[in-house]
C-alpha atoms as a PDB file:
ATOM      1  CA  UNK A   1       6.516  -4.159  35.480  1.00  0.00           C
ATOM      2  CA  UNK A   2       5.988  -0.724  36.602  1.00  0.00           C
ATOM      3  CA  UNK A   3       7.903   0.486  33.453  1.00  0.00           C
ATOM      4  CA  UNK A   4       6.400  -1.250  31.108  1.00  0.00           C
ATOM      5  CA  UNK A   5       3.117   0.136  32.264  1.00  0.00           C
ATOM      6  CA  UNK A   6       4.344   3.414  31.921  1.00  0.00           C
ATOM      7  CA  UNK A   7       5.731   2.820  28.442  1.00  0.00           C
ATOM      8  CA  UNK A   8       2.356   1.597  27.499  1.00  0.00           C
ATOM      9  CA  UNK A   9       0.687   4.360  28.747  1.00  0.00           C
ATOM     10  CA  UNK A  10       2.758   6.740  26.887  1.00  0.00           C
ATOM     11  CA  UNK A  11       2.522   4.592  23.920  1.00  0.00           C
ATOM     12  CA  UNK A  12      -1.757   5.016  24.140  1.00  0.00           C
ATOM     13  CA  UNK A  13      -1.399   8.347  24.631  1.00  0.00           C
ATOM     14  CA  UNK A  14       0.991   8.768  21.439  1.00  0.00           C
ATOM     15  CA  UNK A  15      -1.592   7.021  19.466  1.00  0.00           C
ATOM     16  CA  UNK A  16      -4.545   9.456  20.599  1.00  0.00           C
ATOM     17  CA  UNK A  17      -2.463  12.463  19.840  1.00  0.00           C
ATOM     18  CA  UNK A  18      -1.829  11.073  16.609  1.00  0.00           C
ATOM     19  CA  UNK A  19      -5.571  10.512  15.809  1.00  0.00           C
ATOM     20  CA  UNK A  20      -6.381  13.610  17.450  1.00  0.00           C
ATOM     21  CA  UNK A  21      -3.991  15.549  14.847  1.00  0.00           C
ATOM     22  CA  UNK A  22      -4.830  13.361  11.509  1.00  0.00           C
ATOM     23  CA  UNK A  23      -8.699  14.461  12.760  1.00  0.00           C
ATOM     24  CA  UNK A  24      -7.882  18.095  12.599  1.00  0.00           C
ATOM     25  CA  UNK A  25      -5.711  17.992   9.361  1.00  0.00           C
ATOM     26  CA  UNK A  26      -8.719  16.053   7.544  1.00  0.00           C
ATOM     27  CA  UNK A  27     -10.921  19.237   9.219  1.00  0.00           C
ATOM     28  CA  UNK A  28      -8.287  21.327   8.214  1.00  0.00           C
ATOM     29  CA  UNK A  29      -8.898  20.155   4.162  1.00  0.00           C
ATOM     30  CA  UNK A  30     -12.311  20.220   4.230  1.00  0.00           C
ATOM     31  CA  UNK A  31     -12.300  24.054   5.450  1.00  0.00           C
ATOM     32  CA  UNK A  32      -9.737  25.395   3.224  1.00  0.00           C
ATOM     33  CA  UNK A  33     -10.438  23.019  -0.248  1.00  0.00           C
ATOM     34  CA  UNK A  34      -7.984  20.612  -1.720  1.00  0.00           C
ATOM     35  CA  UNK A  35      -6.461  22.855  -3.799  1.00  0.00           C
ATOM     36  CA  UNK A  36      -5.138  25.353  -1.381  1.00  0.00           C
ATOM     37  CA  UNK A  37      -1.409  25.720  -0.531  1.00  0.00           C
ATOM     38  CA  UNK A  38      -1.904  24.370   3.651  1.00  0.00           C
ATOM     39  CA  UNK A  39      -3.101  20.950   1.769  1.00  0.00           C
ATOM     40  CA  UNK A  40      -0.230  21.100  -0.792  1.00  0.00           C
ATOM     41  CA  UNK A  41       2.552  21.348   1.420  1.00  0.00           C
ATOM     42  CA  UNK A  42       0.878  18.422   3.673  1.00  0.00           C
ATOM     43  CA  UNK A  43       0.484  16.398   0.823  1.00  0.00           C
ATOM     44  CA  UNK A  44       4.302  16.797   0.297  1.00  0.00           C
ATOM     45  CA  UNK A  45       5.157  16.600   4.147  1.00  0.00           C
ATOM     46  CA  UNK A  46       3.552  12.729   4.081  1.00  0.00           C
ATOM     47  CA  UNK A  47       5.848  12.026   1.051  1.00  0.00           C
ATOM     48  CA  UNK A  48       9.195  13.514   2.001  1.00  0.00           C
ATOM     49  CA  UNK A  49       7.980  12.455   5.713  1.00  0.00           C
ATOM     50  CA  UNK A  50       8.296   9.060   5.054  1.00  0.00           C
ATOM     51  CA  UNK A  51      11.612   9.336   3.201  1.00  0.00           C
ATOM     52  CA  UNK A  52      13.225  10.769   5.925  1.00  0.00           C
ATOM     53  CA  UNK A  53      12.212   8.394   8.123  1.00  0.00           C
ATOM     54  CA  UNK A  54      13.664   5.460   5.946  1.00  0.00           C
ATOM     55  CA  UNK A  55      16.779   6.883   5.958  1.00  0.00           C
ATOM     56  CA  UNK A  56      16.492   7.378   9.427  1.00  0.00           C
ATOM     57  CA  UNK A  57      16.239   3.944   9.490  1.00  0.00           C
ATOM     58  CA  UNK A  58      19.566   3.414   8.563  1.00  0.00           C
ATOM     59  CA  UNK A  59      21.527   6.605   9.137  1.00  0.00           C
ATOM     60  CA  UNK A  60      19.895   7.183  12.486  1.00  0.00           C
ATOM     61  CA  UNK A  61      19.319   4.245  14.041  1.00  0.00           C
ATOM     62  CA  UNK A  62      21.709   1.606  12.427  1.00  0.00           C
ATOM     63  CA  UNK A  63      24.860   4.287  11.866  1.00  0.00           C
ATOM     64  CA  UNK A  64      24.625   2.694   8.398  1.00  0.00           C
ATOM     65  CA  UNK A  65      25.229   6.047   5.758  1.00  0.00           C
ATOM     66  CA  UNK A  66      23.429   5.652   2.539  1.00  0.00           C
ATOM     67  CA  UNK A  67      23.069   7.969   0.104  1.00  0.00           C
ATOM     68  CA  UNK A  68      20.624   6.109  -2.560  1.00  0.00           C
ATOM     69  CA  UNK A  69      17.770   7.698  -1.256  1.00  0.00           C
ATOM     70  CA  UNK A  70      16.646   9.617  -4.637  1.00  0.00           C
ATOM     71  CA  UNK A  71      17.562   5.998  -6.576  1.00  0.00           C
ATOM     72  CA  UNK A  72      15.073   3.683  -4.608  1.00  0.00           C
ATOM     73  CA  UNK A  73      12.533   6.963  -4.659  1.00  0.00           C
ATOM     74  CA  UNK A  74      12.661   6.735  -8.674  1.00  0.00           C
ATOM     75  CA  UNK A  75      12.204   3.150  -9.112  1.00  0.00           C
ATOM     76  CA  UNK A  76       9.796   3.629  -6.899  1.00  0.00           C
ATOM     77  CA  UNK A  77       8.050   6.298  -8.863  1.00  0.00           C
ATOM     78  CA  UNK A  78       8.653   4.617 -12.327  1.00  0.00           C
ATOM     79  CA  UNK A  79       6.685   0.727 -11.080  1.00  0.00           C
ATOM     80  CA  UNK A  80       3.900   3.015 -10.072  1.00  0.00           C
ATOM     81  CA  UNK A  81       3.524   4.663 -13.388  1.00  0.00           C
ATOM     82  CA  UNK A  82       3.914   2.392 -15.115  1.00  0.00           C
ATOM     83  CA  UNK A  83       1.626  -0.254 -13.816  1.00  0.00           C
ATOM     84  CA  UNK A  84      -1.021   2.267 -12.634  1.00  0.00           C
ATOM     85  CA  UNK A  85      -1.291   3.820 -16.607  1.00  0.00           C
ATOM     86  CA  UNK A  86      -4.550   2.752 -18.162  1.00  0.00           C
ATOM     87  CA  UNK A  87      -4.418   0.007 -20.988  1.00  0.00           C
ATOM     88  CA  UNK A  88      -6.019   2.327 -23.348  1.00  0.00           C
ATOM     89  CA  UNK A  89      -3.794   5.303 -22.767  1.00  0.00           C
ATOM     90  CA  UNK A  90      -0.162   3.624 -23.192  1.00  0.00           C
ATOM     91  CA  UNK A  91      -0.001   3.740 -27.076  1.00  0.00           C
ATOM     92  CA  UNK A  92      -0.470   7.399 -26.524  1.00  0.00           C
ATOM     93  CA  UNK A  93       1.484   8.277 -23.429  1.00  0.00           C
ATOM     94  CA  UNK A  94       4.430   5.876 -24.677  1.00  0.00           C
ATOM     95  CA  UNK A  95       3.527   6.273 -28.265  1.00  0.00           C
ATOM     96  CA  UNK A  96       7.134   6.140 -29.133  1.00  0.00           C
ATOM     97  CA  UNK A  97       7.763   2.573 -28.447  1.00  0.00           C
ATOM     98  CA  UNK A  98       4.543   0.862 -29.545  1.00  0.00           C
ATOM     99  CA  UNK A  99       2.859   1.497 -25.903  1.00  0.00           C
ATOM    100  CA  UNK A 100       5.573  -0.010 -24.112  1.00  0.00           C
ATOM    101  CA  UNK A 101       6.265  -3.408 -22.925  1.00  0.00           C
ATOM    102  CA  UNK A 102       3.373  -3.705 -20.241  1.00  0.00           C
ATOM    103  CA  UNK A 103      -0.156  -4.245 -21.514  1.00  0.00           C
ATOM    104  CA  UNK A 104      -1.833  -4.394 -18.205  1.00  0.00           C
ATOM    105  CA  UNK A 105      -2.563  -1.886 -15.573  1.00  0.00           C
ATOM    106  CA  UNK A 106      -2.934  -2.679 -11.717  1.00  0.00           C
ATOM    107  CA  UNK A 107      -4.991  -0.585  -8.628  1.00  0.00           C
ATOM    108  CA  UNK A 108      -2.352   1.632  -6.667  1.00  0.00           C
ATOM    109  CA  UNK A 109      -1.958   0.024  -3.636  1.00  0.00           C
ATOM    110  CA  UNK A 110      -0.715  -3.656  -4.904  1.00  0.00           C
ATOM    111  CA  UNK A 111       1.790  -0.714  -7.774  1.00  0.00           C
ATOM    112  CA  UNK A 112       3.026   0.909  -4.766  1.00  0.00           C
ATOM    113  CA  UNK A 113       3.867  -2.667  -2.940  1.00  0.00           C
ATOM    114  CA  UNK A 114       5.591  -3.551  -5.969  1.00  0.00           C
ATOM    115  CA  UNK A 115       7.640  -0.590  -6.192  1.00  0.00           C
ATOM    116  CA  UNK A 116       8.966  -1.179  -2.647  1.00  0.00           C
ATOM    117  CA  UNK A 117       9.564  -4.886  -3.416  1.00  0.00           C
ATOM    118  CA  UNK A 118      11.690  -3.893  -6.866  1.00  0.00           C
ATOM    119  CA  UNK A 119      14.114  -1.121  -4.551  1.00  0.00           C
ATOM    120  CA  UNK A 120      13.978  -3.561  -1.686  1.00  0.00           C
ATOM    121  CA  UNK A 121      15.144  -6.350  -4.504  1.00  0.00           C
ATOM    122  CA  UNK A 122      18.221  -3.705  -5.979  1.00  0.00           C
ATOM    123  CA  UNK A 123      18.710  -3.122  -2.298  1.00  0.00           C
ATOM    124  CA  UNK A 124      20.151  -6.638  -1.678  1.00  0.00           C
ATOM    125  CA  UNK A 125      22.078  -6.855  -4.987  1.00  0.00           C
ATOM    126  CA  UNK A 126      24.133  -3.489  -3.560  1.00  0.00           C
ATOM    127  CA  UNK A 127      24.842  -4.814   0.072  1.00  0.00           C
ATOM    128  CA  UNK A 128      25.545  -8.267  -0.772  1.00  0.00           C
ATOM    129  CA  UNK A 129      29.037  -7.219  -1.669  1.00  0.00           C
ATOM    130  CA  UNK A 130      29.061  -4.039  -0.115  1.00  0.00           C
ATOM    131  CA  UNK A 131      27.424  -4.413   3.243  1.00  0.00           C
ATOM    132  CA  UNK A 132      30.532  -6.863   4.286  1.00  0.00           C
ATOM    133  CA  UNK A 133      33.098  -4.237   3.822  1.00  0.00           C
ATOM    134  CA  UNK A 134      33.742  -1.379   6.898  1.00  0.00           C
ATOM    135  CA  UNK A 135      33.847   2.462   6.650  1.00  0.00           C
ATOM    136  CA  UNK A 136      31.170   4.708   4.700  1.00  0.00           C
ATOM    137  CA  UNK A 137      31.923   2.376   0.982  1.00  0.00           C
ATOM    138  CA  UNK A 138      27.968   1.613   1.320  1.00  0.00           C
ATOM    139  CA  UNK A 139      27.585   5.478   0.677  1.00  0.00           C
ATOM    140  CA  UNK A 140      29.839   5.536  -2.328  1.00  0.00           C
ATOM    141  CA  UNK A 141      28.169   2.459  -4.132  1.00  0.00           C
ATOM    142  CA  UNK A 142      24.507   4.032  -3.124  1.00  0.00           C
ATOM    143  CA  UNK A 143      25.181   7.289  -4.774  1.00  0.00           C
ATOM    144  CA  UNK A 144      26.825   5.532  -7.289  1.00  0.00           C
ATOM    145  CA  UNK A 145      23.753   3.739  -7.767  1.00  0.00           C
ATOM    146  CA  UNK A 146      21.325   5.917  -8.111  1.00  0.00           C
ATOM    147  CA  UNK A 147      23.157   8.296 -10.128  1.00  0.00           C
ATOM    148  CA  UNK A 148      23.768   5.110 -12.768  1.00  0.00           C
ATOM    149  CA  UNK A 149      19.620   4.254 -12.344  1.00  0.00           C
ATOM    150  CA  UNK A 150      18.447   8.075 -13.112  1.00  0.00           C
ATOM    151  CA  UNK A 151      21.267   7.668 -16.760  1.00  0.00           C
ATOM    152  CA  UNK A 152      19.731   3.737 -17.466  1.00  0.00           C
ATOM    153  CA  UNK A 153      16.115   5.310 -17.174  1.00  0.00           C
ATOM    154  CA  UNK A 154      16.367   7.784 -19.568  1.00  0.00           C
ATOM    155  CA  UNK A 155      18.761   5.419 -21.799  1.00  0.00           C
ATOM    156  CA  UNK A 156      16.776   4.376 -25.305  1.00  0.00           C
ATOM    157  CA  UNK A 157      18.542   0.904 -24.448  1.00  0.00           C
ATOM    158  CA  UNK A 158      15.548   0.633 -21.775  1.00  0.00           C
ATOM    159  CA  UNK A 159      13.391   3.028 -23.291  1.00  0.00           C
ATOM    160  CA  UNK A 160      10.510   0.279 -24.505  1.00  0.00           C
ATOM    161  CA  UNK A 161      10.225  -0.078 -20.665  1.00  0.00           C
ATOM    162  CA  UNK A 162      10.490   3.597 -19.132  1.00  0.00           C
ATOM    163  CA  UNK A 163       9.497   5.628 -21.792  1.00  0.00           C
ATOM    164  CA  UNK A 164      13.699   7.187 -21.665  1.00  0.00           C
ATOM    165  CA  UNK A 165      13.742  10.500 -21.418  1.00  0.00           C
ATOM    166  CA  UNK A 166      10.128  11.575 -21.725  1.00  0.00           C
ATOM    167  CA  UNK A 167       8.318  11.879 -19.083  1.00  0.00           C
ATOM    168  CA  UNK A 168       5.117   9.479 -17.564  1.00  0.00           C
ATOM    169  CA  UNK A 169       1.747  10.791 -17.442  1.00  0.00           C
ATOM    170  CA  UNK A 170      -1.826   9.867 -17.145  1.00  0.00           C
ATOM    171  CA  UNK A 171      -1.574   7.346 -14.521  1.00  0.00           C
ATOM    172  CA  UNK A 172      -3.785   6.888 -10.938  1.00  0.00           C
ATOM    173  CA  UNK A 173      -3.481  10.268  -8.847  1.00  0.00           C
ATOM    174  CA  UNK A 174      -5.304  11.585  -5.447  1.00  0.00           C
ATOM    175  CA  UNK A 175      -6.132  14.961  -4.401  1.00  0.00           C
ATOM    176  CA  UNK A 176      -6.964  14.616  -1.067  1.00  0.00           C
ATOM    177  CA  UNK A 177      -5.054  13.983   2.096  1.00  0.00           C
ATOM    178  CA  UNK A 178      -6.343  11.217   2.952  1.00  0.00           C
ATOM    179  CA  UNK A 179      -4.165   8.631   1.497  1.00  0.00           C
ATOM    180  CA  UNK A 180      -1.234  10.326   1.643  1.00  0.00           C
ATOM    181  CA  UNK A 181      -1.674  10.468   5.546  1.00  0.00           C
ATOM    182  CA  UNK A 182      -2.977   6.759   5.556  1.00  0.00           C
ATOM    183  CA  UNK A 183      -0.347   5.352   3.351  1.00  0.00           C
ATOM    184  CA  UNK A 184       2.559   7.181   4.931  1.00  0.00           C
ATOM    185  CA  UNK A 185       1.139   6.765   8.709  1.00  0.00           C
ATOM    186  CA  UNK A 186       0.925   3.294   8.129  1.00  0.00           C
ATOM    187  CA  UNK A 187       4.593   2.953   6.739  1.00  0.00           C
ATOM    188  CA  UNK A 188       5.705   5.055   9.398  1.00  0.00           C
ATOM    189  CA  UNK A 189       3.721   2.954  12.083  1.00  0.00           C
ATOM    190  CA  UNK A 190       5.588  -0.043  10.872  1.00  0.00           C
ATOM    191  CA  UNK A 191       9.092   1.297  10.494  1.00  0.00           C
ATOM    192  CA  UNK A 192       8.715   2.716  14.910  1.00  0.00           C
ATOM    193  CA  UNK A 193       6.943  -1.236  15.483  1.00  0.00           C
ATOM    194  CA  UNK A 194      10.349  -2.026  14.173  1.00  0.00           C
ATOM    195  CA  UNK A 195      12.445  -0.195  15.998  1.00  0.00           C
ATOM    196  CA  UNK A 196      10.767  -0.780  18.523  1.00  0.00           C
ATOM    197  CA  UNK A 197      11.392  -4.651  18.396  1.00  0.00           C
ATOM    198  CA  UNK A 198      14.401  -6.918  18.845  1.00  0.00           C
ATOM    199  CA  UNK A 199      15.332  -6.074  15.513  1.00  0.00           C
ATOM    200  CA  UNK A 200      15.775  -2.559  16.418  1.00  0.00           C
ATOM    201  CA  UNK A 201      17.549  -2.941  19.289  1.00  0.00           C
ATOM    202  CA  UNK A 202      20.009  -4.628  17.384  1.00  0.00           C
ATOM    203  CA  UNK A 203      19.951  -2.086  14.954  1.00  0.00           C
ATOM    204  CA  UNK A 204      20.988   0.511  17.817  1.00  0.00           C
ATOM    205  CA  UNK A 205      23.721  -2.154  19.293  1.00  0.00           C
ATOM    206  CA  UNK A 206      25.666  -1.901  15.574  1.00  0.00           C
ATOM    207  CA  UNK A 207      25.366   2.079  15.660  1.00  0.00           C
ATOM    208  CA  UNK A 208      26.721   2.460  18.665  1.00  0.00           C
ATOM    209  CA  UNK A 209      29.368  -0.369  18.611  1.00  0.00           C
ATOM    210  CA  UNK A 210      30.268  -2.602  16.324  1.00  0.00           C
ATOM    211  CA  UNK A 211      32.548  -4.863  17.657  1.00  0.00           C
ATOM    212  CA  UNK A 212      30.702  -4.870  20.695  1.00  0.00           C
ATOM    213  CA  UNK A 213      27.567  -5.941  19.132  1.00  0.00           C
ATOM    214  CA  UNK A 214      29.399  -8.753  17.402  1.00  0.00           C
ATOM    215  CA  UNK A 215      30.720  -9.804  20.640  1.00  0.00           C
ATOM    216  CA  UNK A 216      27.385 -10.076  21.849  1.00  0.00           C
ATOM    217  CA  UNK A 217      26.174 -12.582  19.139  1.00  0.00           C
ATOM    218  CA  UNK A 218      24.532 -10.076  16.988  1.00  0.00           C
ATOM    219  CA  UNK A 219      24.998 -10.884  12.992  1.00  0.00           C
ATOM    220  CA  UNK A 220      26.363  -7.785  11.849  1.00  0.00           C
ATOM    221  CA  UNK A 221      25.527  -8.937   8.057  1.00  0.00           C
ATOM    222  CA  UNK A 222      21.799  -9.726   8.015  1.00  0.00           C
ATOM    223  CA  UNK A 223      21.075  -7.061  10.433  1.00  0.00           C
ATOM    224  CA  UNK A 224      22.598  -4.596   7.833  1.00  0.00           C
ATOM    225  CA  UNK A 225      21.161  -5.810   5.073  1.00  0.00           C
ATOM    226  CA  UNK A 226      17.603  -6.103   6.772  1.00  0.00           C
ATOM    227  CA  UNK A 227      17.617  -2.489   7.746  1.00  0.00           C
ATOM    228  CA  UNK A 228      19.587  -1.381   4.359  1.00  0.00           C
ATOM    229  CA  UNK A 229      16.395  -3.525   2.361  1.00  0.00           C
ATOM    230  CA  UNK A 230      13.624  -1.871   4.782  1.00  0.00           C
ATOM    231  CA  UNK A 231      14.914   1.469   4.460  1.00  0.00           C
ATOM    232  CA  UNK A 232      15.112   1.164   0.329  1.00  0.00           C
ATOM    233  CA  UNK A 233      11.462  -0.528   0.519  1.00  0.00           C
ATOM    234  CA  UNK A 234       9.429   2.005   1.978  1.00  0.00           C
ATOM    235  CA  UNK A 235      12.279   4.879   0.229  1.00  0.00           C
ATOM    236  CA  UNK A 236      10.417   2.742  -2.799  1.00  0.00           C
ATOM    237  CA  UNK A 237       6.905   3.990  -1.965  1.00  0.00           C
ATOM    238  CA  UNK A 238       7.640   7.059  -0.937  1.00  0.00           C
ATOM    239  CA  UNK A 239       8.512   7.540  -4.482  1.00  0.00           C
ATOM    240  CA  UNK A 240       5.360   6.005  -5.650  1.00  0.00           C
ATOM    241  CA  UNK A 241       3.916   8.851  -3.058  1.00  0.00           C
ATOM    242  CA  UNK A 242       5.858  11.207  -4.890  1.00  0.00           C
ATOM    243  CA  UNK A 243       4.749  10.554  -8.320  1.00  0.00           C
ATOM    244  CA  UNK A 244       1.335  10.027  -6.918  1.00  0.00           C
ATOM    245  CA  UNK A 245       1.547  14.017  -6.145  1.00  0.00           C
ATOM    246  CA  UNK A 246       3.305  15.326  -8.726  1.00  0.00           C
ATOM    247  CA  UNK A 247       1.213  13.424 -11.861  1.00  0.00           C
ATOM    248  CA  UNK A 248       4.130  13.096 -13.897  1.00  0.00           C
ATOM    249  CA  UNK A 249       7.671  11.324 -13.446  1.00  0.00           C
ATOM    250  CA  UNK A 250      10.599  12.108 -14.792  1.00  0.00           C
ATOM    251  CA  UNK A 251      14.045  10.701 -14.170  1.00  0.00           C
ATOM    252  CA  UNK A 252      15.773  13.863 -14.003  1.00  0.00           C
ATOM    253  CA  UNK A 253      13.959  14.732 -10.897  1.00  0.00           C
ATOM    254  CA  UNK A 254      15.427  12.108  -9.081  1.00  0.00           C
ATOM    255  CA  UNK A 255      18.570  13.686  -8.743  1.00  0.00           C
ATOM    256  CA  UNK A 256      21.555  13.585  -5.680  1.00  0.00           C
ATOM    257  CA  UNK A 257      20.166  16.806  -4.633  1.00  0.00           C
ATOM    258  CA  UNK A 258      16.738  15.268  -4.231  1.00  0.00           C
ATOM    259  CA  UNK A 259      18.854  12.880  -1.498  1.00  0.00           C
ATOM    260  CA  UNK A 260      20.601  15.541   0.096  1.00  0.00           C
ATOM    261  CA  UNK A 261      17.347  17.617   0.646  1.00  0.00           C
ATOM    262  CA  UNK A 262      15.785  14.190   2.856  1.00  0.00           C
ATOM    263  CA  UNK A 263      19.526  14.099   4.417  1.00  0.00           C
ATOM    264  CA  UNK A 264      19.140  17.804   5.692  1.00  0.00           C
ATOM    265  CA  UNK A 265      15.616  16.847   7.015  1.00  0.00           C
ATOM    266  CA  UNK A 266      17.020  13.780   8.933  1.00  0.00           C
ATOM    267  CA  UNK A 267      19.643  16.143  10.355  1.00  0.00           C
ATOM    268  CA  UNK A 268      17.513  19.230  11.574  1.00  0.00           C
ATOM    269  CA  UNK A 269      15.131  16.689  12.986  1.00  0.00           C
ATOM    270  CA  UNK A 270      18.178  14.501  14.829  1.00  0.00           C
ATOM    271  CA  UNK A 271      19.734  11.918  14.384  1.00  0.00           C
ATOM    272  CA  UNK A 272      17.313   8.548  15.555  1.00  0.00           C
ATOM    273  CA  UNK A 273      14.463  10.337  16.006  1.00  0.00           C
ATOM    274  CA  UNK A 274      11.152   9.787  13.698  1.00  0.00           C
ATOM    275  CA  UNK A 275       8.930  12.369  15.221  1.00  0.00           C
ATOM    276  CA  UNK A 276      12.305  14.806  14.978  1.00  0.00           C
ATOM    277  CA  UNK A 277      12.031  13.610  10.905  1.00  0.00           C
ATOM    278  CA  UNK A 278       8.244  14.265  10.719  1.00  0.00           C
ATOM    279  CA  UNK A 279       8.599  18.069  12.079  1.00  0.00           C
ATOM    280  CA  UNK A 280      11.286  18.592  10.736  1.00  0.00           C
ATOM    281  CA  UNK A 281      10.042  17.357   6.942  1.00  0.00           C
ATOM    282  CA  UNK A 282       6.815  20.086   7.812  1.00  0.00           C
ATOM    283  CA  UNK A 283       9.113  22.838   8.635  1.00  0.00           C
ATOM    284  CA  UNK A 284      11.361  22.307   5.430  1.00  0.00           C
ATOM    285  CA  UNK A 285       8.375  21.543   3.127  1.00  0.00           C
ATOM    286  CA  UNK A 286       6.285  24.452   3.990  1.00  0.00           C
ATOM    287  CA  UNK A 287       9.600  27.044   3.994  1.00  0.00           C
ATOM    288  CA  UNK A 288      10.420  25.856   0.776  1.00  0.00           C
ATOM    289  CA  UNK A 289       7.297  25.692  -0.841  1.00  0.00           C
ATOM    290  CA  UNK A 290       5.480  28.340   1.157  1.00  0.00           C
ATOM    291  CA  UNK A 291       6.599  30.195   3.702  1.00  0.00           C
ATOM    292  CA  UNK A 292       9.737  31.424   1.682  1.00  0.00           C
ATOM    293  CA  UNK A 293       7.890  32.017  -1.897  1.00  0.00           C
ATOM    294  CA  UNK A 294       8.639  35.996  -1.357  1.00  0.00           C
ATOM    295  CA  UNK A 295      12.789  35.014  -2.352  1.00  0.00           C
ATOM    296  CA  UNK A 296      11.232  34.247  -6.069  1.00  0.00           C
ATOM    297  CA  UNK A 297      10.888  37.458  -6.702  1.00  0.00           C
ATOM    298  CA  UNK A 298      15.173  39.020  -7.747  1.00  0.00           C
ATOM    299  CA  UNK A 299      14.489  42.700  -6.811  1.00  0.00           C
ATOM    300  CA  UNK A 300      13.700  42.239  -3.207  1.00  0.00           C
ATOM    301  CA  UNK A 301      17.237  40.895  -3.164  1.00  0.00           C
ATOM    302  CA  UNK A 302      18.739  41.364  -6.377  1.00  0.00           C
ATOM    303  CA  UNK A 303      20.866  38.191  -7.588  1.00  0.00           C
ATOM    304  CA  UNK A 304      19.489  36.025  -5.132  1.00  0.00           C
ATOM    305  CA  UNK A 305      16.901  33.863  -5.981  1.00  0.00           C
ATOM    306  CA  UNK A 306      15.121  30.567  -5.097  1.00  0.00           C
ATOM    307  CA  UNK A 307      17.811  28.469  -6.352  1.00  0.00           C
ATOM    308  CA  UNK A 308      20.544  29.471  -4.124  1.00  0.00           C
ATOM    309  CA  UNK A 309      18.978  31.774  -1.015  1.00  0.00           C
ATOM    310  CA  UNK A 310      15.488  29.646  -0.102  1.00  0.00           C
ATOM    311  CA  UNK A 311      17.501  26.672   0.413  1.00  0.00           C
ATOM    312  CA  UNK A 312      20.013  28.166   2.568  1.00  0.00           C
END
C-alpha cells in the first residue's frame, strides 16, 4: 500500500512538471514568434520525440530490434498528404496523373489516425512470418521493408496514388507548437500508460528472458506482434508529424539514415527509458539544427562539413 502511494505521488508530481514545462514552452513561443529557430527545433523535438519513443517501445523495452522506423514514418507521411490535400488543388499538385486516385480530402487528426492504422496494418503482414522466428531476422525484413516502400513510392507503377517521384505539397500544415506538443504528448502519454500496464510488464519479461517468460505463461507471439504493431502505429504519425512540419513529402527523405538518426537518439537517451528519448531527441535536434550550424561553413575547418563532422 505504502508503495503504491508513493508511486502515485510521484506519478502527480510527473504530471505537474510536465504541465508546468508545456506552460513555459507555449510562453516561450509567444515571446520569441513562431518563426524563430528555439520554436523550430521544438517543433522537430515533438516529431523525432515521438519516434524515438516508438522504437523504444520495442528496442528498449521488448529487446525486439527493428529497423523500419523511416518505412512506417513515410507511409505515415504519404496518408497524411494525401488525404489532407484540398479537392481543388490535386489536379494541380498531382497534375501528372489526372489528380490522383483520391477525390476527397479529410481534417488532420482522423489523416493522421489513418496513417498509424495503414503502418500498424503493414506492421502485422511483416511479423506474421517473421515475429515467430529467433535472433535479430525482424531487423533484416524491417530494413528490408522500408527500403522496398521508399523504391514502390516513387515507382510510376503506383504513381496515380503517390504522385512517384515528385514530391506532395499544398496539404494541412501548423505553425505553432501547440499541436505538435498536444499530438505527440498525447501519443507519448499512451505509449508510458502502456508500459506501464500488464502489457508492459510482459513486454519487459520477453527482453529480459525469453524462455523464462514463456515458462511463465506469457505468449511470446501476440506480445511481439502487439508491441511490433504499436511501435509502427504511432512511428506512423510521427511521420504524419513530420510532413506536417516540413510542408512537403518526398520519399527520398525517408531514407535508412533517417532510422539510424532515431536509433542514435534511443541510444544516448538509454535503453528503456522515454524521458532518456525525449532529452535526448532535444539535445540531438537542436545540435544538429542549431547549436552546430557554425560546421556549414568549410573554411573554419576546411573539408569538413555538415555532412560528415555535425553528425559525429
Amino acid at each position: 500500500m505504502k508503495e503504491f502511494l508513493i508511486q502515485k505521488k510521484n506519478s502527480v508530481v510527473t504530471l505537474i512538471g510536465v504541465l508546468i514545462l508545456i506552460s513555459v514552452l507555449l510562453l516561450v513561443e509567444n515571446v520569441v514568434g513562431k518563426g524563430s529557430m528555439l520554436v523550430t527545433v521544438l517543433q522537430k523535438t515533438c516529431v523525432y520525440a515521438l519516434a524515438a519513443v516508438s522504437m523504444n517501445l520495442l528496442n528498449g523495452f521488448t529487446g525486439l530490434f527493428s529497423l523500419g522506423q523511416a518505412g512506417f514514418m513515410a507511409i505515415g507521411a504519404y496518408c497524411y498528404a494525401l488525404l489532407t490535400i484540398p479537392t481543388h488543388l490535386r489536379d494541380q499538385i498531382l497534375y501528372k496523373h489526372g489528380g490522383g486516385i483520391i477525390k476527397f480530402c479529410m481534417p488532420f487528426v482522423p489523416a493522421l489516425l489513418i496513417g498509424g492504422i495503414v503502418a500498424a496494418l503493414f506492421a502485422i503482414l511483416i511479423g506474421l512470418p517473421v515475429l515467430r522466428l529467433k535472433s535479430d531476422y525482424l531487423a533484416i525484413a524491417s530494413l528490408g521493408f522500408a527500403e522496398i516502400l521508399r523504391n514502390l513510392i516513387q515507382s510510376n507503377d503506383v504513381a496515380a496514388l503517390t504522385n512517384g517521384p515528385d514530391p506532395l505539397s499544398s496539404y494541412a500544415t501548423f505553425s505553432g507548437l501547440f499541436i505538435y506538443i498536444l499530438i505527440s504528448g498525447i501519443c507519448i502519454l499512451l505509449m508510458v500508460l502502456l508500459i506501464n500496464s500488464s502489457y508492459g510488464r510482459a513486454f519487459k519479461a520477453i527482453r529480459d528472458d525469453e524462455i523464462a517468460a514463456e515458462a511463465m505463461g506469457i505468449n511470446l507471439f501476440k506480445h511481439k506482434m502487439l508491441s511490433f504493431t504499436v511501435s509502427s502505429f504511432f512511428a506512423g504519425i510521427a511521420g504524419g508529424l513530420l510532413a506536417m512540419f516540413n510542408s512537403t513529402v518526398s520519399a527520398t527523405s525517408y531514407n535508412s539514415a533517417m532510422t539510424y538518426e532515431i536509433l542514435l537518439i534511443v541510444v544516448i537517451g538509454g535503453i528503456g527509458s522515454v524521458s532518456g528519448s525525449v532529452m535526448a531527441t532535444f539535445l540531438f535536434v537542436a545540435s544538429r539544427e542549431w547549436w552546430l550550424r557554425f560546421l556549414d561553413n568549410e573554411a573554419l575547418i576546411p573539408g569538413i562539413t555538415r555532412g560528415s563532422f555535425r553528425m559525429v
